[in-house]
Protein backbone atom coordinates (compact mmCIF):
# COMPACT_ATOMS: atom_id res chain seq x y z
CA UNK A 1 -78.36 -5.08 11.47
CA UNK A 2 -78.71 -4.29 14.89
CA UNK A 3 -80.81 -6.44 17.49
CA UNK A 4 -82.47 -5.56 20.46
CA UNK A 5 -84.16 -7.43 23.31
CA UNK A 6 -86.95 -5.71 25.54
CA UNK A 7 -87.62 -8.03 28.63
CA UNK A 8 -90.65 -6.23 30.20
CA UNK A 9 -93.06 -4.69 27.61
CA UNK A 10 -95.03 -2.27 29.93
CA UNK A 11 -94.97 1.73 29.71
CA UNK A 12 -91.25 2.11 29.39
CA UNK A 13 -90.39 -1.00 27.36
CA UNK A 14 -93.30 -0.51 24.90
CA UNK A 15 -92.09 3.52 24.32
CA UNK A 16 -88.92 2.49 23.61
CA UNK A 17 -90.19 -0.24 20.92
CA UNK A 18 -92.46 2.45 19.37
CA UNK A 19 -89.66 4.99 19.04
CA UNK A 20 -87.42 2.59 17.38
CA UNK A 21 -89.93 1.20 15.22
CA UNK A 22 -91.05 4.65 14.29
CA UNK A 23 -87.11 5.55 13.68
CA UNK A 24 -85.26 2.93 12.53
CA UNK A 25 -86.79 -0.48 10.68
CA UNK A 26 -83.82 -1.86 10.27
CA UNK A 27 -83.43 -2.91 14.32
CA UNK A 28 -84.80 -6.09 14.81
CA UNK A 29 -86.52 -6.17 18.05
CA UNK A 30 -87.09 -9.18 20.37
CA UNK A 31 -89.92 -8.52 23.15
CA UNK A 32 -89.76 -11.12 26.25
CA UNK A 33 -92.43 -10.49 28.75
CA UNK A 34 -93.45 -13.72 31.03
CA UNK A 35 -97.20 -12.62 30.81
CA UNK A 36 -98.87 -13.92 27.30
CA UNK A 37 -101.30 -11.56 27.68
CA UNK A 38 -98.71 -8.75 26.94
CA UNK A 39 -97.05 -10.55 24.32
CA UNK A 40 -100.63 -11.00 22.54
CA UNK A 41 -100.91 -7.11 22.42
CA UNK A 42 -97.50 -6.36 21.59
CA UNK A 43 -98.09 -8.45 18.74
CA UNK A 44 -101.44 -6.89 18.10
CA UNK A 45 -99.44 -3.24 18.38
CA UNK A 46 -96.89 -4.38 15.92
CA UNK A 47 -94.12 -3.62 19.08
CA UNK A 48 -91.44 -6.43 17.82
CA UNK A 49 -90.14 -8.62 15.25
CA UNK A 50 -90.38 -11.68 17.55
CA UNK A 51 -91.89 -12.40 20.96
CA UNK A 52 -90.64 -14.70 23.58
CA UNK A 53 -91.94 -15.63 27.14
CA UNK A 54 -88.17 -15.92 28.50
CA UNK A 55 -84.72 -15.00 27.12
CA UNK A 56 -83.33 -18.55 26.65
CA UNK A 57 -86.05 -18.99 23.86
CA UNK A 58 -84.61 -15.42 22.06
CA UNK A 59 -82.02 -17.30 19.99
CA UNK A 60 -80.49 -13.70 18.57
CA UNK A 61 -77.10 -12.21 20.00
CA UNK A 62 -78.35 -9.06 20.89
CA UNK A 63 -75.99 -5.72 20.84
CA UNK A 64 -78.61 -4.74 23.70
CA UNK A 65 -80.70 -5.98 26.51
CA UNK A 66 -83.32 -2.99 28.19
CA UNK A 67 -84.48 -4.60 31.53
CA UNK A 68 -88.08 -2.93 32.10
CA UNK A 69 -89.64 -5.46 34.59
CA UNK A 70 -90.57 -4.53 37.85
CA UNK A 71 -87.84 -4.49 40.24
CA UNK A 72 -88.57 -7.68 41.66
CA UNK A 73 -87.78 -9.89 38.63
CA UNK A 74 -84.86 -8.12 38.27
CA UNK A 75 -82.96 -11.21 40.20
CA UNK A 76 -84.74 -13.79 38.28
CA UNK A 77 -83.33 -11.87 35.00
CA UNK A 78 -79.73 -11.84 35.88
CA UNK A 79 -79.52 -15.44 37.18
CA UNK A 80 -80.96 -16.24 33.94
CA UNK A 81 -78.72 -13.79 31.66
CA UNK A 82 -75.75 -15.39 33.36
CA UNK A 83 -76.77 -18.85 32.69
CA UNK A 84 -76.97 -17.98 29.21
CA UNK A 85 -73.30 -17.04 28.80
CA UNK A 86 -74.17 -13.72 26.49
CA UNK A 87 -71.47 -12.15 24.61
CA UNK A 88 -69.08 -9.90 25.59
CA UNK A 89 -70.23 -7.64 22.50
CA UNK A 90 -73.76 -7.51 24.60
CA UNK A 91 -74.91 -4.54 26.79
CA UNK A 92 -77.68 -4.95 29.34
CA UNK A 93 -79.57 -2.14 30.50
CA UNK A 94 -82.10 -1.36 32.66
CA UNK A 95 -84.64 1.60 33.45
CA UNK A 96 -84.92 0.97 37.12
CA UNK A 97 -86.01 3.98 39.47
CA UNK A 98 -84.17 3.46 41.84
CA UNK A 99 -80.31 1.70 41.46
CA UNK A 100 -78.21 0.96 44.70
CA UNK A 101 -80.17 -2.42 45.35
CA UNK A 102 -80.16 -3.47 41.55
CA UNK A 103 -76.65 -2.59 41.02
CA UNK A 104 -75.62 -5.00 44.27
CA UNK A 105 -77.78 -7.71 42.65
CA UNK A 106 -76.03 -7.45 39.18
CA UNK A 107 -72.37 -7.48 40.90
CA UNK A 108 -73.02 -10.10 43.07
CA UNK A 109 -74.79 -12.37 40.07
CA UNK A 110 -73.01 -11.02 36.81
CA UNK A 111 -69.62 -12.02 35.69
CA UNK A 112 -67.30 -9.41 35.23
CA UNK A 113 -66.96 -9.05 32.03
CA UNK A 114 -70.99 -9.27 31.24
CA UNK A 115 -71.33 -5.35 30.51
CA UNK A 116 -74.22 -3.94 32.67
CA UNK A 117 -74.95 0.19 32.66
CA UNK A 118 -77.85 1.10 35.22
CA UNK A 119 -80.06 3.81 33.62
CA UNK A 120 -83.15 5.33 34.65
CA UNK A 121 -85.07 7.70 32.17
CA UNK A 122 -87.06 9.88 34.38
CA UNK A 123 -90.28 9.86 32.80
CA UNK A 124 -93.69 8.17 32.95
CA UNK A 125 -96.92 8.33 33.63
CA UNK A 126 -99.30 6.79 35.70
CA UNK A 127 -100.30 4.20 32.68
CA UNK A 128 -98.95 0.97 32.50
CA UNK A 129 -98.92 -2.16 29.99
CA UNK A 130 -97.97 -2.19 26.39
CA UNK A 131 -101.04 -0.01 24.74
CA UNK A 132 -100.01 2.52 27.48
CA UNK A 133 -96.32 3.65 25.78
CA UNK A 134 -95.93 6.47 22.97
CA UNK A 135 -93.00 6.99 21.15
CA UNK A 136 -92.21 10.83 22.49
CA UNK A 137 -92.26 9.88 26.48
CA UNK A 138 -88.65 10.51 26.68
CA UNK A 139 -88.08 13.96 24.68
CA UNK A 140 -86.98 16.24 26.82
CA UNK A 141 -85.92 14.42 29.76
CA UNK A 142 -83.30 13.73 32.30
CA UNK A 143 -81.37 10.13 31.58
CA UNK A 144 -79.37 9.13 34.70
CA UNK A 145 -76.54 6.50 34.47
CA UNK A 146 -75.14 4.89 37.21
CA UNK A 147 -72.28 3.46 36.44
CA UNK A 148 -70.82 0.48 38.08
CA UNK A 149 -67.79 -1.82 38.04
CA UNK A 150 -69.26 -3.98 35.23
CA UNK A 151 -69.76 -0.30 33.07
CA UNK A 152 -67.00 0.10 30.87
CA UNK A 153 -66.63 3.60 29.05
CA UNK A 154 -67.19 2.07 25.47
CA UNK A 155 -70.58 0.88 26.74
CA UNK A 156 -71.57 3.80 28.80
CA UNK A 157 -71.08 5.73 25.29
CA UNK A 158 -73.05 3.79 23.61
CA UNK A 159 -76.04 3.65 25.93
CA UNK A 160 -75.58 7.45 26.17
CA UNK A 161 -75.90 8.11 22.61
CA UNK A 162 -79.26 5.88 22.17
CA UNK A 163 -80.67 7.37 24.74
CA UNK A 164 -79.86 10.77 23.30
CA UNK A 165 -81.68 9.72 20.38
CA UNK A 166 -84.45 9.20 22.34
CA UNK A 167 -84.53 12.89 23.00
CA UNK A 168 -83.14 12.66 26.30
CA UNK A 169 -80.41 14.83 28.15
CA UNK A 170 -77.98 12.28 29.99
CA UNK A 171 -76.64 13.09 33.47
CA UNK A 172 -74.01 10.41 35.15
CA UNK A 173 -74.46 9.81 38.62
CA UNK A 174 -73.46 8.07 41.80
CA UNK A 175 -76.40 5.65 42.72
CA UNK A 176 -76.58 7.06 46.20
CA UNK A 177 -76.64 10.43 45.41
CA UNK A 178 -79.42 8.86 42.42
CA UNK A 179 -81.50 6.90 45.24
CA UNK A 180 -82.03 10.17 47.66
CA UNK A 181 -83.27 12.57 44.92
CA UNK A 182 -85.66 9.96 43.42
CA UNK A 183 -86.50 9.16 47.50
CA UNK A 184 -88.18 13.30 47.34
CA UNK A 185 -88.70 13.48 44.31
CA UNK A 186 -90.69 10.66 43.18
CA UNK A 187 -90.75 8.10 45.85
CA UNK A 188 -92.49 10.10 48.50
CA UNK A 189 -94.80 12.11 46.35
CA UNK A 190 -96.26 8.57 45.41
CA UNK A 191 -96.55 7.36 48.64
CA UNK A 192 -98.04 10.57 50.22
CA UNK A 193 -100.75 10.45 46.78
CA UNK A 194 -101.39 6.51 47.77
CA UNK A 195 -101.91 7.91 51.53
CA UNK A 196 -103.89 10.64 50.93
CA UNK A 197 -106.21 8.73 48.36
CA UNK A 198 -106.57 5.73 51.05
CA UNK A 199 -107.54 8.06 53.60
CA UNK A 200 -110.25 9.25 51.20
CA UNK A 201 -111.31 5.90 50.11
CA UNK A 202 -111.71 4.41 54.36
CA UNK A 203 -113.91 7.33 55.04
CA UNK A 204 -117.67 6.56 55.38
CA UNK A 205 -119.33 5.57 52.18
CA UNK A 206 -121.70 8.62 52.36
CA UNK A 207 -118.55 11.33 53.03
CA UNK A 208 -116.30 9.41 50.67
CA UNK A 209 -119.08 9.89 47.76
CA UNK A 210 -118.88 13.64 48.34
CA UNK A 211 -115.34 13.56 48.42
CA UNK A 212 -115.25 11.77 44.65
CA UNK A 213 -118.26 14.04 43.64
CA UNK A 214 -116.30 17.11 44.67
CA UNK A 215 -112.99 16.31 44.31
CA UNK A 216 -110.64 19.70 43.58
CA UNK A 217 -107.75 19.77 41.07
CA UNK A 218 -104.84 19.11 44.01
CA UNK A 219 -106.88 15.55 45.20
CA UNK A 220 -107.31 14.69 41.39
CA UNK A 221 -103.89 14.88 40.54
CA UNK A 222 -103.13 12.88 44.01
CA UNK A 223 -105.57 9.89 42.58
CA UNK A 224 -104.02 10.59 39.37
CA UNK A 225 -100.18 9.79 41.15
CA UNK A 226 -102.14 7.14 43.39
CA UNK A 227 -103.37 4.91 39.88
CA UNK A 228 -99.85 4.10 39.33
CA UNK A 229 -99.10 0.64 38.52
CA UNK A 230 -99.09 -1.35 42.37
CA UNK A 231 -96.86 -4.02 41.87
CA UNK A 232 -93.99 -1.51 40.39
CA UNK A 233 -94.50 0.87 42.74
CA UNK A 234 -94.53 -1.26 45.75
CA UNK A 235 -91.16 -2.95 44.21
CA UNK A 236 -89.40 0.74 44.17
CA UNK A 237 -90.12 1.73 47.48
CA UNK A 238 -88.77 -1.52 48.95
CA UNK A 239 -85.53 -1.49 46.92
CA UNK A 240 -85.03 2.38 48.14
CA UNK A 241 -86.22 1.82 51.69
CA UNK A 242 -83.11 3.23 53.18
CA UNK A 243 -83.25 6.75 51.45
CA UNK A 244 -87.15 6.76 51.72
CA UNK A 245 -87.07 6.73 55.19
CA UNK A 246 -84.23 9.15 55.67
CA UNK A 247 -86.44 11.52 53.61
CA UNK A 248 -89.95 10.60 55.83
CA UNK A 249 -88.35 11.61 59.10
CA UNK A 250 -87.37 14.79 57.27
CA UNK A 251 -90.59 15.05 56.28
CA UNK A 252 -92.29 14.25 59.20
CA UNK A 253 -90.34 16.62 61.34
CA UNK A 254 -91.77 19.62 59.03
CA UNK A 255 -95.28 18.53 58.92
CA UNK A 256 -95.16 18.27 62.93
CA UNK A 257 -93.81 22.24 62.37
CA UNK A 258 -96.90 22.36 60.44
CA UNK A 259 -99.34 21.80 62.25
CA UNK A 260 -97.98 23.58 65.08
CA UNK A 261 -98.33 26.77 63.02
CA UNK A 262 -101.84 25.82 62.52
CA UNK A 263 -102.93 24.79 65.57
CA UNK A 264 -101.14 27.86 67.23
CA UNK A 265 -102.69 30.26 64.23
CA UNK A 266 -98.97 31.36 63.78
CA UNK A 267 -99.70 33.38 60.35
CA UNK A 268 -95.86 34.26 60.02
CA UNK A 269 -95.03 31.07 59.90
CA UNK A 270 -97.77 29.27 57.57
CA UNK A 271 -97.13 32.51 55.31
CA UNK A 272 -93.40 31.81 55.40
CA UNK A 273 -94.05 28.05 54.27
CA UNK A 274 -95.89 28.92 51.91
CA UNK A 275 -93.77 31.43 50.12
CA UNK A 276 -90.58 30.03 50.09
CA UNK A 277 -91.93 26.63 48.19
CA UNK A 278 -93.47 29.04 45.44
CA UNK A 279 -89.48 29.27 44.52
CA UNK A 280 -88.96 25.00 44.02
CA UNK A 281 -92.20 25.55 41.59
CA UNK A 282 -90.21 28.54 39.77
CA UNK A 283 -86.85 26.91 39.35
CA UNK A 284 -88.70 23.67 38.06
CA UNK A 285 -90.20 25.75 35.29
CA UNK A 286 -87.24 27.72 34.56
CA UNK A 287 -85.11 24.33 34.21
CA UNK A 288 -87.40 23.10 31.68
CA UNK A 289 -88.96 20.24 33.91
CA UNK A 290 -92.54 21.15 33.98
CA UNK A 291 -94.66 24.50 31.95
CA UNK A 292 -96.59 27.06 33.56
CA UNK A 293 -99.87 26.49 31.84
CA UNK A 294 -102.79 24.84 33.85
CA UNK A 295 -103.02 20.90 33.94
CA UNK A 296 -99.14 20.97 33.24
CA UNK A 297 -99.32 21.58 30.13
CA UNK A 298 -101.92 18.66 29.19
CA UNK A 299 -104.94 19.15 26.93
CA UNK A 300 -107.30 17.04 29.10
């Protein structure tokens, strides 16, 4: 009989409960979330086999550990996995977004032979908590490892293959090259939705009311984006700061070309923009990453 622990029973940790439970009855899995609150509806969504409020009560050996906290407890969690002495036999996990800073926290804490593979599943939505996870989040989609020095291929294999049974397609990676394609391709699109939504919301109260009244579809999906859980969100960008602000000074540099074009009325040049970013949107489809219908995809 296998046993699993979750520590962090949010969006990610509750989908992978659900897929499990849904899959396979025989795993018995062991929730740990510090918040009661979450363990109250994890028990209420039938999520585990047994609850804890910190891994020294989970008395199991577990063949695996899925860290889904917010980034920040991440140090807390491998001070307190090391204390524990876990076996050898064990594989911890996590489903961080971003990995350079997490991986340097697990070296410098973990013993070496304490097996650790960095993951990230890139999915989500803007959700969070236990009600807020479904057991097909992760069909379809990219799983990145990282590997690092305590990732041994035995255990790298085996975190592959659940994963694939997740649905996922599994890509190995180096965490830096990991870190700067989240930093454009997540990372920034969040913090240009929060942006663009807090500009909206410190406009005057009469103007921002016609804003929310009128809002189009690109500003709904923005505050859509910009509803994303605070407190994990704020944790990623800090952990990825480095990359992130490699990418803004990129970005910043076009959006100066920008508005140059418009305040100059260059045509050529806003048409040109526009045109050749039509061909990201393409390849995205074509690589099975997003669908052409409206909404992408969703029924409301």
């Amino acid at each position: 009989m296998l046993n699993i622990a979750i520590i962090g029973i949010g969006l990610i940790g509750s989908s992978i409960a659900r897929y499990i439970r849904s899959t396979n009855k025989e795993v018995v899995i062991n929730i740990v979330d510090n918040s009661q609150l979450a363990l109250e509806k994890s028990k209420k969504l039938n999520l585990g086999n047994n609850y804890f409020e910190n891994m020294s009560e989970c008395k199991d050996e577990n063949e695996i550990i899925f860290i889904c906290t917010p980034i920040s407890g991440y140090k807390l969690i491998f001070e307190e996995l090391q204390k524990l002495k876990i076996s050898n036999k064990t594989i911890i996990t996590d489903v961080g977004s971003s990995k350079s800073e997490i991986i340097k926290l697990a070296q410098n804490i973990l013993s070496e032979n304490i097996k650790f593979v960095p993951a990230h599943p890139i999915a989500g939505t803007e959700q969070s908590g236990p009600e807020s996870g479904f057991e097909g989040l992760f069909k379809n989609k990219w799983l990145v490892i990282t590997p690092c020095k305590n990732s041994d291929d035995e255990s790298i294999k085996v975190i592959s293959n659940l994963w694939k049974s997740f649905g996922c397609k599994i890509q190995l990676m180096d965490m830096n090259d990991h870190d700067s394609i989240m930093a454009i391709t997540s990372h920034i699109p969040h913090i240009i939705a929060y942006n663009i939504v807090g500009t909206a919301s410190n406009l005057e109260d009469n103007l921002k009311e016609e804003v929310i009244k009128y809002s189009a579809s690109g500003f709904r999906d923005f505050t859509r984006i910009a509803s994303s859980d605070p407190t994990m969100w704020r944790d990623i960008i800090l952990s990825n700061k480095v990359p992130i602000l490699k990418m803004l000074d990129k970005f910043e540099k076009d959006l100066d070309g920008l508005k140059d074009a418009i305040k100059n009325e260059d045509k050529e040049k806003l048409f040109n923009i526009f045109n050749k970013t039509r061909d990201i949107r393409k390849r995205i489809i074509d690589e099975g990453q997003d669908v052409k219908e409206p909404n992408f995809g969703r029924k409301n």
